[in-house]
Every structure is written in structure tokens, then in C-alpha cells.
C-alpha atoms as a PDB file:
ATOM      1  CA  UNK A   1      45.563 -83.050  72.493  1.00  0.00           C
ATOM      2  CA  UNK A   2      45.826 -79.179  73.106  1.00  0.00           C
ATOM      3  CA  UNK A   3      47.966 -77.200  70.064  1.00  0.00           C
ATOM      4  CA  UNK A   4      48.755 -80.481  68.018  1.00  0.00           C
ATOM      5  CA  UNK A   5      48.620 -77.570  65.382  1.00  0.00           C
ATOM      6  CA  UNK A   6      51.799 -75.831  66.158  1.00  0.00           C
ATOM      7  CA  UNK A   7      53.186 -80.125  66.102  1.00  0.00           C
ATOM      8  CA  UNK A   8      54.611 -81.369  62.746  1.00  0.00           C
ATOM      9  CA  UNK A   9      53.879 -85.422  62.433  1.00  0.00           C
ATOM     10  CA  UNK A  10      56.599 -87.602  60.499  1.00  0.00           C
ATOM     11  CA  UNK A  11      55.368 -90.805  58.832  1.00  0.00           C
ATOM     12  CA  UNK A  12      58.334 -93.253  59.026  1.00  0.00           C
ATOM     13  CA  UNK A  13      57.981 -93.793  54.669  1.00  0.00           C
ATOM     14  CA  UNK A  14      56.006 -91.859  52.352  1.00  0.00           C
ATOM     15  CA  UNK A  15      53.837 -94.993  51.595  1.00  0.00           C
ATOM     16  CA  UNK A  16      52.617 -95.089  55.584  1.00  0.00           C
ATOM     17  CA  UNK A  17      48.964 -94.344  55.853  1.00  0.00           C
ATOM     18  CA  UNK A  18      47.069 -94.782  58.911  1.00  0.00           C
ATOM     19  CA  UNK A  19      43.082 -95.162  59.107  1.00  0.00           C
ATOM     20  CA  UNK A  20      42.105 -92.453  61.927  1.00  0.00           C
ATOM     21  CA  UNK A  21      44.999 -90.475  62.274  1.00  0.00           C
ATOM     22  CA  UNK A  22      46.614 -89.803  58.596  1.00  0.00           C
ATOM     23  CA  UNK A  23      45.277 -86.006  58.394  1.00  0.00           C
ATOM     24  CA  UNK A  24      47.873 -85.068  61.166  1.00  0.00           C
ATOM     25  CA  UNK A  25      50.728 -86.188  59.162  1.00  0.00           C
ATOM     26  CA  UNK A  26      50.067 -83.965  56.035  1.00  0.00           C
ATOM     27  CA  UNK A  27      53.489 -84.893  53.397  1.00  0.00           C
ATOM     28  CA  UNK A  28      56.080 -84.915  56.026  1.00  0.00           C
ATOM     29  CA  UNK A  29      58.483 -87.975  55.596  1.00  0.00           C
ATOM     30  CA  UNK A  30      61.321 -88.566  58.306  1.00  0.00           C
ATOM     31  CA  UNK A  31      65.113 -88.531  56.552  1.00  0.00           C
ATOM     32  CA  UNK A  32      66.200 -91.955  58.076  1.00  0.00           C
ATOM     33  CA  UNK A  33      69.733 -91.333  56.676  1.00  0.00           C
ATOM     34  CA  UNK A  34      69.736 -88.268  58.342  1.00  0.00           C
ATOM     35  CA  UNK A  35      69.024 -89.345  61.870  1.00  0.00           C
ATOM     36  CA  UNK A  36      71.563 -92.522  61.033  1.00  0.00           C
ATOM     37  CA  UNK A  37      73.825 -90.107  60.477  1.00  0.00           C
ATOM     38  CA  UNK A  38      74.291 -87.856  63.744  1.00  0.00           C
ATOM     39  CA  UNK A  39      72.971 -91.300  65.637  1.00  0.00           C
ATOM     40  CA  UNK A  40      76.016 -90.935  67.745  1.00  0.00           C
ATOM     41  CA  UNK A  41      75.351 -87.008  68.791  1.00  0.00           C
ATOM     42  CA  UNK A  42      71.655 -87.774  69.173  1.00  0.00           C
ATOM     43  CA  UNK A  43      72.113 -90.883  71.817  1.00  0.00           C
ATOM     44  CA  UNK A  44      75.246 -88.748  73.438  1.00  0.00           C
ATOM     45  CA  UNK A  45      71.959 -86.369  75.013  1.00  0.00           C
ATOM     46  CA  UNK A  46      69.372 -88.929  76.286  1.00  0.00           C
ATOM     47  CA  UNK A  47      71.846 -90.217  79.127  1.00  0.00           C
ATOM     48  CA  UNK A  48      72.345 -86.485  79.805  1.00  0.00           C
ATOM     49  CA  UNK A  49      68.802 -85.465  79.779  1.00  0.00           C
ATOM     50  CA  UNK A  50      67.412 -88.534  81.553  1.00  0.00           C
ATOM     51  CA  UNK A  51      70.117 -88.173  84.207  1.00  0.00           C
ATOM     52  CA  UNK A  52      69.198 -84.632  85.254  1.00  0.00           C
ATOM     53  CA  UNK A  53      72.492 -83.652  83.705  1.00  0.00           C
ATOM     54  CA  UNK A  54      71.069 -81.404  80.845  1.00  0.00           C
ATOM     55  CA  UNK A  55      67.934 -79.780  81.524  1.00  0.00           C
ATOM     56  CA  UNK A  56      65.404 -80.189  78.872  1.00  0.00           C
ATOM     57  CA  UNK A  57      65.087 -76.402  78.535  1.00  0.00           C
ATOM     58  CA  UNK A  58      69.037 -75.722  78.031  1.00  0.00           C
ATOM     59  CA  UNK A  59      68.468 -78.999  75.105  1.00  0.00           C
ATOM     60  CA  UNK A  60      65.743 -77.213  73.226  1.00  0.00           C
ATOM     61  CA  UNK A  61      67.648 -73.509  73.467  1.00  0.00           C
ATOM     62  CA  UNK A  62      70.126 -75.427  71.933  1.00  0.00           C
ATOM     63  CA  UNK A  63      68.106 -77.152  69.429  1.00  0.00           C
ATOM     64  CA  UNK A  64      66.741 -73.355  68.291  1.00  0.00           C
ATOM     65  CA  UNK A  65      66.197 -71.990  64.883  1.00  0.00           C
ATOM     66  CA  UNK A  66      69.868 -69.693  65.210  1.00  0.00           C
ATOM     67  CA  UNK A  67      71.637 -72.465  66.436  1.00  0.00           C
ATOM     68  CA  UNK A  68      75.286 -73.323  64.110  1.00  0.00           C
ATOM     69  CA  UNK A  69      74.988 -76.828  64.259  1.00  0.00           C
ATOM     70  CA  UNK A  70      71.587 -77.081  61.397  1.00  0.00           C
ATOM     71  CA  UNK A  71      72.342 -80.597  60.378  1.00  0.00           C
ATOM     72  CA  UNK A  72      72.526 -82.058  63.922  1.00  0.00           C
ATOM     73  CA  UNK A  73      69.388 -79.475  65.084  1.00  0.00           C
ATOM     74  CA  UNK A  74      67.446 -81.328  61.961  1.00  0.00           C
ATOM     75  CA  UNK A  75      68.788 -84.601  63.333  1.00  0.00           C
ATOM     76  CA  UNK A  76      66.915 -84.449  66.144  1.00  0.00           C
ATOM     77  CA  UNK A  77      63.792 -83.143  64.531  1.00  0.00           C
ATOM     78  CA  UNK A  78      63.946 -85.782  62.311  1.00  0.00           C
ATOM     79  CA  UNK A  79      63.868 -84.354  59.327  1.00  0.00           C
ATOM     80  CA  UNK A  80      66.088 -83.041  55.875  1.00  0.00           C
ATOM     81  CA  UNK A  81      67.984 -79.854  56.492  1.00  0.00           C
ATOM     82  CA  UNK A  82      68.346 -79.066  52.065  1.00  0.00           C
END
């Protein structure tokens, strides 16, 4: 897989640990409450997206580092916004 360097890997719980793969993970642990959380605003966008409706450009602009909404942006990355 080209530039799996510039990826950051999520184990589902901090006790995960996979035979071949575990170096691409490194300590990154997905925030479960956080994704439970803005469930609603993260399922509103796959009809959208999958539907031609929202391009997957205009969701990823809007998922960008200056964007206002930070908890919903770290939502979707799947990860703690503290």
C-alpha cells in the first residue's frame, strides 16, 4: 500500500494486538464514546455521499484542520478531540 505513512491506524481497544500487522497501529486507540456520540451527524453523510449528493471532495474540505465543527471533524476520524 503506497503512503500508508501519511495513514494513522486505530485499534478498536488498547488491548488489540494483531500478529503481522500491529507496527502500523503504533498507540492510537479509537474514542468509541466519541463516534457514539455524533453517530447521528456521521450516518446523516453516507446516504449523501453514496448517493452522489455530496461529493467526497466537498466532505473532506469540510472535514479540514480549520473547520468550526472539531468535535464532529474528530468524529469522523475516529478519534479524541482533548
Amino acid at each position: 500500500m503506497r503512503n500508508r505513512h501519511d495513514l494513522n491506524f486505530y485499534r478498536p481497544e488498547a488491548s488489540a494486538r494483531y500478529q503481522h500487522i500491529d507496527s502500523l497501529f503504533g498507540d492510537n486507540v479509537l474514542d468509541w464514546a466519541l463516534l457514539e456520540t455524533h453517530r447521528p451527524d456521521l450516518m446523516c453523510t453516507v446516504p449523501s455521499t453514496r448517493d452522489g449528493r455530496l461529493s467526497s471532495v466537498t466532505r473532506l474540505r469540510k472535514l479540514g484542520n480549520h473547520s468550526r465543527n472539531k468535535a464532529r471533524i474528530s468524529a469522523h476520524r475516529g478519534q479524541s478531540s482533548g
